[in-house]
Protein backbone atom coordinates (compact mmCIF):
# COMPACT_ATOMS: atom_id res chain seq x y z
CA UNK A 1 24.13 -56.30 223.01
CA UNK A 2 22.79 -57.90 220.05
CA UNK A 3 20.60 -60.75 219.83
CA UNK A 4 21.61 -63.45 218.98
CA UNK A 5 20.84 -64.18 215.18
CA UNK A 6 22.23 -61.02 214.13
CA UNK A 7 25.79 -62.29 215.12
CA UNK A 8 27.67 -62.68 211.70
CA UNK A 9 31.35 -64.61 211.40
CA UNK A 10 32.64 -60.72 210.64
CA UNK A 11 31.22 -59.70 214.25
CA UNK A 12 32.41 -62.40 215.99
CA UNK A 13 36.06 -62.66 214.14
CA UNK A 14 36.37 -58.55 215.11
CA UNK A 15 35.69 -59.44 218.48
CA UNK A 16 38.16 -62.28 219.05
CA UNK A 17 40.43 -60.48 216.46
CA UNK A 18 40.90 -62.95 214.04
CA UNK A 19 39.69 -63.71 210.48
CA UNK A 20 36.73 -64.61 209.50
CA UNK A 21 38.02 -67.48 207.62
CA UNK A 22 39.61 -68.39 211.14
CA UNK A 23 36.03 -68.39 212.55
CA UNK A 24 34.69 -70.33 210.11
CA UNK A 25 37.25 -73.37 210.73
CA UNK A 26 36.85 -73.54 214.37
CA UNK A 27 32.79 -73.59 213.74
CA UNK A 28 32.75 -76.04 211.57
CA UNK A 29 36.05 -77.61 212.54
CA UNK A 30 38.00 -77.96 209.27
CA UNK A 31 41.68 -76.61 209.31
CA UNK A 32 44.55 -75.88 211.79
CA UNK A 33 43.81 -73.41 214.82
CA UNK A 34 46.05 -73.02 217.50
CA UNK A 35 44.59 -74.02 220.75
CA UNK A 36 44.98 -70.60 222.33
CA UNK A 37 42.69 -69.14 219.29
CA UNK A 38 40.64 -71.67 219.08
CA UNK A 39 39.57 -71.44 223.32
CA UNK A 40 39.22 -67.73 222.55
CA UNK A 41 36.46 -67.98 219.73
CA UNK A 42 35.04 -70.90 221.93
CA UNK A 43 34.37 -68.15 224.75
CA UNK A 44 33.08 -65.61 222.86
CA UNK A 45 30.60 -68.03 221.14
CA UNK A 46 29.45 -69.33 224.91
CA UNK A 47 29.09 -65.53 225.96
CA UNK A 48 26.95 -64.56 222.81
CA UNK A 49 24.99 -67.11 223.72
CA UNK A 50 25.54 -68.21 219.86
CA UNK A 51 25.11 -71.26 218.35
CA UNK A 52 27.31 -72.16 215.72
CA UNK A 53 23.94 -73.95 213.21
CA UNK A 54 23.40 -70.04 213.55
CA UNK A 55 26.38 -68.95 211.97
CA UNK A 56 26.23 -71.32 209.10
CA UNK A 57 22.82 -69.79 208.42
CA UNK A 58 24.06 -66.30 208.37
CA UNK A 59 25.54 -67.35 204.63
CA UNK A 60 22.19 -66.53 203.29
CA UNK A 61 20.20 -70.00 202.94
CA UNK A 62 23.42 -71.53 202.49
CA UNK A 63 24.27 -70.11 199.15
CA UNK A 64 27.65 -70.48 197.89
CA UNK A 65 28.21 -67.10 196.05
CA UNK A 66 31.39 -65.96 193.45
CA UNK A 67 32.31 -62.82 192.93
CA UNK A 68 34.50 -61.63 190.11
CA UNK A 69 37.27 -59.43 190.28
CA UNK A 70 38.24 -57.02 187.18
CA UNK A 71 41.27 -55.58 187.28
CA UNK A 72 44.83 -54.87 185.32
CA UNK A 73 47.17 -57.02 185.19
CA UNK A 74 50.14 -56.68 187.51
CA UNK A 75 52.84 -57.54 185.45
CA UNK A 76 53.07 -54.37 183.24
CA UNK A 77 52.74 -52.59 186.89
CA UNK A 78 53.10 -52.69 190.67
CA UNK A 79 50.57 -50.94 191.39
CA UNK A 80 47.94 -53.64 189.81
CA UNK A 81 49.89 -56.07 191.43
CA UNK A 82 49.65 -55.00 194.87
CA UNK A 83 45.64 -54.64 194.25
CA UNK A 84 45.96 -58.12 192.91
CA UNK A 85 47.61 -59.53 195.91
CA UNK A 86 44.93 -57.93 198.11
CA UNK A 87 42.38 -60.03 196.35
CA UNK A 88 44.59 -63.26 197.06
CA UNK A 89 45.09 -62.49 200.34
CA UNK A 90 40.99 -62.40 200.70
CA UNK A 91 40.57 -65.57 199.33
CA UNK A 92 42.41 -67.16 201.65
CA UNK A 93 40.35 -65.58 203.90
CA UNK A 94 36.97 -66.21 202.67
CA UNK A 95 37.62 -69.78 201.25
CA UNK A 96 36.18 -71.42 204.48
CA UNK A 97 32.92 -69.88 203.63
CA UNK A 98 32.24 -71.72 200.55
CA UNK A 99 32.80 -67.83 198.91
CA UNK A 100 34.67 -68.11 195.37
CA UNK A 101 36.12 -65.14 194.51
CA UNK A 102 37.79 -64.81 190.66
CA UNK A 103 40.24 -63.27 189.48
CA UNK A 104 40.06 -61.91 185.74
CA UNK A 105 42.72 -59.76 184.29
CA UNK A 106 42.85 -57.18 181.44
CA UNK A 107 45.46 -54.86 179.69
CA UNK A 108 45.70 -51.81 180.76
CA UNK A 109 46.35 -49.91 178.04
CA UNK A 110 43.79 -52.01 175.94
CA UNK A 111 40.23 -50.94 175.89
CA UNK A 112 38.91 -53.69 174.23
CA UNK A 113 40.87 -56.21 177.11
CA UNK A 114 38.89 -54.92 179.45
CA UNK A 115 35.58 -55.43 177.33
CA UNK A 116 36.56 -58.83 176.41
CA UNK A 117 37.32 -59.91 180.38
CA UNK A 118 33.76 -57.89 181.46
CA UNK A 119 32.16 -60.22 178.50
CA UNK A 120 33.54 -63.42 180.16
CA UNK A 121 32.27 -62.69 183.53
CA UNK A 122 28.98 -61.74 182.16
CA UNK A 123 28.91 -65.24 180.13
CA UNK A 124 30.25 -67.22 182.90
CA UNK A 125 27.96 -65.86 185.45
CA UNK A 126 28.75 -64.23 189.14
CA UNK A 127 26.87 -63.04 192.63
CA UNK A 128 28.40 -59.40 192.68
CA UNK A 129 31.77 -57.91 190.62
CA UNK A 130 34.77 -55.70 191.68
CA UNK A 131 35.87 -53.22 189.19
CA UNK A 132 38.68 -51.03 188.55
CA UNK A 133 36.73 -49.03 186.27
CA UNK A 134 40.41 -47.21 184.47
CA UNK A 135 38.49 -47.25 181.35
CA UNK A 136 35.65 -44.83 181.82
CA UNK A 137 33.48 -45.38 178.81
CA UNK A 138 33.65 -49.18 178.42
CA UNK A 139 33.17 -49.69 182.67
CA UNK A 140 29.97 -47.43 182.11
CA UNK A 141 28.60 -50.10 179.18
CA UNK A 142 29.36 -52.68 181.42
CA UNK A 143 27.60 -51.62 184.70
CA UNK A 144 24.70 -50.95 182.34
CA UNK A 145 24.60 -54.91 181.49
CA UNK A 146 25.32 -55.64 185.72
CA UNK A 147 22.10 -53.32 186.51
CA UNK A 148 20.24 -55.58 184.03
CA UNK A 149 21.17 -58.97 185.12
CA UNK A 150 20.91 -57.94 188.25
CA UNK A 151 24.30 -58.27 189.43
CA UNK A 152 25.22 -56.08 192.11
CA UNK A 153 28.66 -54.24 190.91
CA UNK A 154 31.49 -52.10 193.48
CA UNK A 155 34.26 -50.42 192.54
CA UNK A 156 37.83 -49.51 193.76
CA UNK A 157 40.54 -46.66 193.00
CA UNK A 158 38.23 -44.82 190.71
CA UNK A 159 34.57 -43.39 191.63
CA UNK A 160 32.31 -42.79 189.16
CA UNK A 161 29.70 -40.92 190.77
CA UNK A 162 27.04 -41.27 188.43
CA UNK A 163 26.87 -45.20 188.24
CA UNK A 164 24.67 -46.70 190.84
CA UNK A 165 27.24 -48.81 192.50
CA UNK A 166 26.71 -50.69 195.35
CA UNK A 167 29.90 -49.56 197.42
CA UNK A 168 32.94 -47.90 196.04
CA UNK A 169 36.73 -48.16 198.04
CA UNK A 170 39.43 -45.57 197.26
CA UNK A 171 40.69 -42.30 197.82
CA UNK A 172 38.70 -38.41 197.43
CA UNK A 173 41.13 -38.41 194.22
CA UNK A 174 40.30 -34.49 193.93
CA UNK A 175 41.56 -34.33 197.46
CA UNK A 176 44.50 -36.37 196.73
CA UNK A 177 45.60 -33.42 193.87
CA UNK A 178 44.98 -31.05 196.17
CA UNK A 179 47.31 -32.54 198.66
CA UNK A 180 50.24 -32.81 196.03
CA UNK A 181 49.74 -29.37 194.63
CA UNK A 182 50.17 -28.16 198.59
CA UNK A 183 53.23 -30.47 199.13
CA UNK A 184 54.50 -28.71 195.74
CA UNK A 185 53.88 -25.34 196.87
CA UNK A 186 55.47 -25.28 200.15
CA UNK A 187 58.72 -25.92 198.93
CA UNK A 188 58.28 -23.28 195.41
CA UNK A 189 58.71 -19.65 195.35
CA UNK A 190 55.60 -17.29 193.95
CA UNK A 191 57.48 -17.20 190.68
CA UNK A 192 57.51 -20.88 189.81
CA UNK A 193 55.88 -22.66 187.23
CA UNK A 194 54.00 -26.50 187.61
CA UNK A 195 53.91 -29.47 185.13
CA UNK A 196 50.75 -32.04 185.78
CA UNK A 197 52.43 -35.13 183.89
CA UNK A 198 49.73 -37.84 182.57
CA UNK A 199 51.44 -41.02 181.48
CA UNK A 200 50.50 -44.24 179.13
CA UNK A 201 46.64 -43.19 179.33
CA UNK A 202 43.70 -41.42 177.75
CA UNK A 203 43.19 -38.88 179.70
CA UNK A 204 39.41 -38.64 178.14
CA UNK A 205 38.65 -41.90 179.31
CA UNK A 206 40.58 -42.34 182.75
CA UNK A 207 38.46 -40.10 185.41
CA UNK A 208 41.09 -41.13 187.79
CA UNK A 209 43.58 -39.08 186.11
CA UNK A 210 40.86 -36.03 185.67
CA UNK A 211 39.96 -35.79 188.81
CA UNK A 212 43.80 -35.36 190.67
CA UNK A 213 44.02 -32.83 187.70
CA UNK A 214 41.13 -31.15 188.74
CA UNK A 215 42.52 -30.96 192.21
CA UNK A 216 45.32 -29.87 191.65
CA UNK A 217 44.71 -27.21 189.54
CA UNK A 218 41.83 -25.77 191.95
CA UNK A 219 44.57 -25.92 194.72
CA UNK A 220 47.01 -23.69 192.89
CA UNK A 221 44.53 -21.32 191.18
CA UNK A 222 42.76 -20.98 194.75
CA UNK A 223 45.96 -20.09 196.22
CA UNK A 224 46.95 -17.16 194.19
CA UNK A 225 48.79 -19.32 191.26
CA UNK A 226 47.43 -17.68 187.78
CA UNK A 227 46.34 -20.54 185.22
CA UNK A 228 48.67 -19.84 182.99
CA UNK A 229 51.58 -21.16 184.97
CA UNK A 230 50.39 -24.23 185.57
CA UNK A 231 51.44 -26.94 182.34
CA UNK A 232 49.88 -30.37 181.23
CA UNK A 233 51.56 -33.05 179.49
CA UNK A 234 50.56 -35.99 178.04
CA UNK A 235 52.40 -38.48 177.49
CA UNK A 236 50.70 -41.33 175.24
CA UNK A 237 54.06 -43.47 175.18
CA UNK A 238 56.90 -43.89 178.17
CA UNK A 239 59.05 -44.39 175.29
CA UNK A 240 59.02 -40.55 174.56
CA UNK A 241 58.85 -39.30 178.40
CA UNK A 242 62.35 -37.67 178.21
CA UNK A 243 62.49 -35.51 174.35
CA UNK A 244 58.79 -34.16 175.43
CA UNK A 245 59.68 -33.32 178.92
CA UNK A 246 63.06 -31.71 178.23
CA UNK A 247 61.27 -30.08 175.16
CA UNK A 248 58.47 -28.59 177.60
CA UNK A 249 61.37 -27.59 180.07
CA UNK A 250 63.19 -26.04 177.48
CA UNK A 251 59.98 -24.13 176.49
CA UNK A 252 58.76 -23.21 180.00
CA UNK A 253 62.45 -22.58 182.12
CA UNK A 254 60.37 -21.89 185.34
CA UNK A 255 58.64 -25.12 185.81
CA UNK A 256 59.98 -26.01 189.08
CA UNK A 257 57.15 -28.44 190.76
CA UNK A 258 56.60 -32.00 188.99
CA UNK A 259 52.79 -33.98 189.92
CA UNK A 260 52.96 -37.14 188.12
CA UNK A 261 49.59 -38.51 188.31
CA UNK A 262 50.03 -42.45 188.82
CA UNK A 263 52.85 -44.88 189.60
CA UNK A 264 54.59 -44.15 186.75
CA UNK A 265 56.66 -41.41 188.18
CA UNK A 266 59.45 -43.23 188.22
CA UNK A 267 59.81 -42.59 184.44
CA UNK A 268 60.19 -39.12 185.28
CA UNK A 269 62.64 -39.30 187.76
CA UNK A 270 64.85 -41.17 185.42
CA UNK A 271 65.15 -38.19 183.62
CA UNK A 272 65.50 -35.49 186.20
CA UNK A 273 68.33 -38.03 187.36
CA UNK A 274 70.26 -38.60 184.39
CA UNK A 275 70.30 -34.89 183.35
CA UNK A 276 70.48 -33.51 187.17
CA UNK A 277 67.29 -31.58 186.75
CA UNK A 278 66.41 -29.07 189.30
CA UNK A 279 62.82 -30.09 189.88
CA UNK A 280 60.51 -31.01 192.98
CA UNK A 281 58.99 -34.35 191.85
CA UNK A 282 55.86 -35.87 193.62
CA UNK A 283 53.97 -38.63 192.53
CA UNK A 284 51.84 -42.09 193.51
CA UNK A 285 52.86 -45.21 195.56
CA UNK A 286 55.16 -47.51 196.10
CA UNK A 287 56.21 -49.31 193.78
CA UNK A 288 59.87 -50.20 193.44
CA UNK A 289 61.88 -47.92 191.12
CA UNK A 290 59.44 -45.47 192.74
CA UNK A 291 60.91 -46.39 196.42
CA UNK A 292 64.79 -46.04 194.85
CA UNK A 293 63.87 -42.66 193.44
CA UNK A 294 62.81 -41.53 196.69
CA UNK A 295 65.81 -42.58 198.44
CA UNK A 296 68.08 -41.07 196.37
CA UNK A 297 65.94 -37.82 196.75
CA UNK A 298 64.97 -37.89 192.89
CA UNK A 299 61.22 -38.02 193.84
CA UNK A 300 60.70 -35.94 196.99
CA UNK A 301 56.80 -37.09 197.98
CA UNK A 302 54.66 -40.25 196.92
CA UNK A 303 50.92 -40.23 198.02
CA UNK A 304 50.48 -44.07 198.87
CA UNK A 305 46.92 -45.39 197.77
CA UNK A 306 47.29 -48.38 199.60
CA UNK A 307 45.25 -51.10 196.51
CA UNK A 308 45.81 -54.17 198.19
CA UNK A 309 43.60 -52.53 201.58
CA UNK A 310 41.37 -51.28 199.00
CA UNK A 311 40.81 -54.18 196.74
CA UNK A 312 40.38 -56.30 200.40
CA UNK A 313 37.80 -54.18 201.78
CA UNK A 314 35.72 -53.80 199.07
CA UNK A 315 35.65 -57.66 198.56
CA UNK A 316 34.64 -57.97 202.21
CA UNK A 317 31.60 -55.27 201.98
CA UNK A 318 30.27 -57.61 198.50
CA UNK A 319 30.36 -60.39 201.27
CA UNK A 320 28.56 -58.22 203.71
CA UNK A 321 26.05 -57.51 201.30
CA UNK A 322 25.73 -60.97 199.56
CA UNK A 323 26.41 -63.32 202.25
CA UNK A 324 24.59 -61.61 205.01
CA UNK A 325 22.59 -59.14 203.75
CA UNK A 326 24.02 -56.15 205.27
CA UNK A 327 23.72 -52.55 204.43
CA UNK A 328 27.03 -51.15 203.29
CA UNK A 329 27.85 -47.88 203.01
CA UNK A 330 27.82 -46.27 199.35
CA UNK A 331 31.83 -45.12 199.21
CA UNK A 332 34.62 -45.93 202.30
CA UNK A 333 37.27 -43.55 201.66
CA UNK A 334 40.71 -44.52 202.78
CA UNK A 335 43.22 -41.90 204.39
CA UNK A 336 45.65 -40.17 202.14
CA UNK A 337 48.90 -41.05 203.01
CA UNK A 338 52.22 -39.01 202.28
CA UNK A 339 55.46 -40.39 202.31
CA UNK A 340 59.14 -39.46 202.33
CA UNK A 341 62.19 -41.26 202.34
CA UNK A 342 62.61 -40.41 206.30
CA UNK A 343 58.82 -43.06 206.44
CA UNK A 344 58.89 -45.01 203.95
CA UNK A 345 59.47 -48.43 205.46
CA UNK A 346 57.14 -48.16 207.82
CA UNK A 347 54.19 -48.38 204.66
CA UNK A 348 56.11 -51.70 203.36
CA UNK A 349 54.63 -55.26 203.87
């Protein structure tokens, strides 16, 4: 067992299998907490042998710390938004410990809205900072001015393995490509041809998109698929999804397998649907015209990255680290996670 002073509010609320935040009111007896709960924490906190002056102390010298969140904006897609509501949900959590957490938002497709939001938390000051580094070249200029202030810096959906973060939450994206191009594969004949479809981003600058590209194309290739039959396409505007795609089809009659790369597959599928394409579409998450594509059998797989789990548990290892001066480990990788329209609701909140 451990001793006693090395009990922290995360120990204790795993143990009576609560939140921490839930914890933290029955210690220090602010907020509503049902009897039953309350009793329960109460017990554990007699058998520990713990008193709760020690768990106040566990918040490093009392510090209150903030920690600033940087990610897209949800309203352009639900993707962000889920990650966002996986910060909100944290807060609630953590807002008994005198722990602000911030939310700043930035364009997705803007570079210079993400350099403008990483400015403002710079100026305005913060313990440790949660990135979703989509913009490869302007997240590395801003870790650079973290490392130098000192300010300790995780990341979620995309690793960047050559930044010293602290922690980094997310998938093994080259994994994740490999995965589609197996689903893809399964299902097409020796003779058929693949499309990798990038959407609304610079490729050059978003190593999540390079990465399931990577994988992808190491899957097929490694399985007996010759280069040459495997397509890219770019898109740098949703506007002009369908002329390039039915251009490309028109071009390359054997493409049969579809990987979209994000949550934008649903563009795609709006396509194969109105013109009754003959294509095996797979793509990322679930988001809503995603979920009505794959009930209609449009998309046939979407690899579910889960951002609100990942934007919670990354906030919640800054705490570890900050508030109680843990060691955290350097990446948590979250279980890839396919689903079809036979599973889907069991993935939905």
């Amino acid at each position: 067992m451990k001793s006693k002073s090395n009990y922290t509010l995360k120990d204790i609320a795993e143990m009576a299998g609560v939140s921490r935040a839930t914890v933290g009111r029955v210690i220090h007896g602010r907020g509503v907490v049902s009897k039953e709960t309350s009793d329960k924490i109460k017990l554990i906190l007699d058998k520990i042998e713990y008193q709760p002056n020690l768990v106040a102390r566990s918040l490093r010298k009392g510090e209150l710390f903030k920690i600033a969140v940087l990610v897209p904006d949800g309203s352009e897609d639900m993707y962000w938004k889920r990650a966002i509501d996986g910060v909100e949900k944290t807060i609630d959590e953590l807002s008994s410990l005198g722990i602000n957490v911030s939310i700043y938002l930035f364009n997705s497709f803007k570079e210079v809205s993400f350099t403008y939001n990483a400015k403002q938390i710079l100026k305005e000051g913060c313990d440790g900072v949660l990135v979703a580094p989509v913009f490869y070249n302007e997240a590395i200029e801003f870790f650079k001015e973290c490392k130098a202030k000192g300010i300790p810096y995780a990341t979620f959906n995309t690793d960047i393995k050559e930044i010293n973060t602290l922690c980094h939450v997310g998938q093994d994206l080259f994994n994740s490509g490999e995965i589609a191009a197996s689903l893809l594969k399964r299902l097409l004949t020796q003779q058929n041809e693949y499309l990798i479809v990038h959407i609304d981003e610079d490729i050059s600058n978003a190593r999540h998109m390079q990465e399931k590209e990577k994988g992808i194309i190491h899957y097929l290739t490694s399985n007996n698929i010759e280069r040459d039959k495997i397509k890219v396409l770019k898109v740098a505007n949703r506007k002009s999804i369908e002329k390039q795609l039915l251009a490309l089809l028109d071009k390359f009659p054997k493409i049969k397998g579809v990987i979209v790369t994000t949550s934008k597959v649903h563009y795609v599928a709006d396509v194969i649907e109105a013109y009754k394409l003959d294509l095996v579409l797979l793509g990322y998450d679930l988001v809503r015209d995603n979920l009505d594509h794959l009930k209609k059998g449009n998309i046939e797989f979407l690899i579910f990255q889960n951002p609100g789990l990942q934007t919670s548990s990354a906030i919640n290892l800054l705490v570890d680290h900050l508030a109680f001066n843990k060691d955290v480990p350097k990446q948590k990788l979250l279980p890839i996670e396919i689903i079809v329209k036979e599973n889907y609701s069991y993935f939905l909140e």
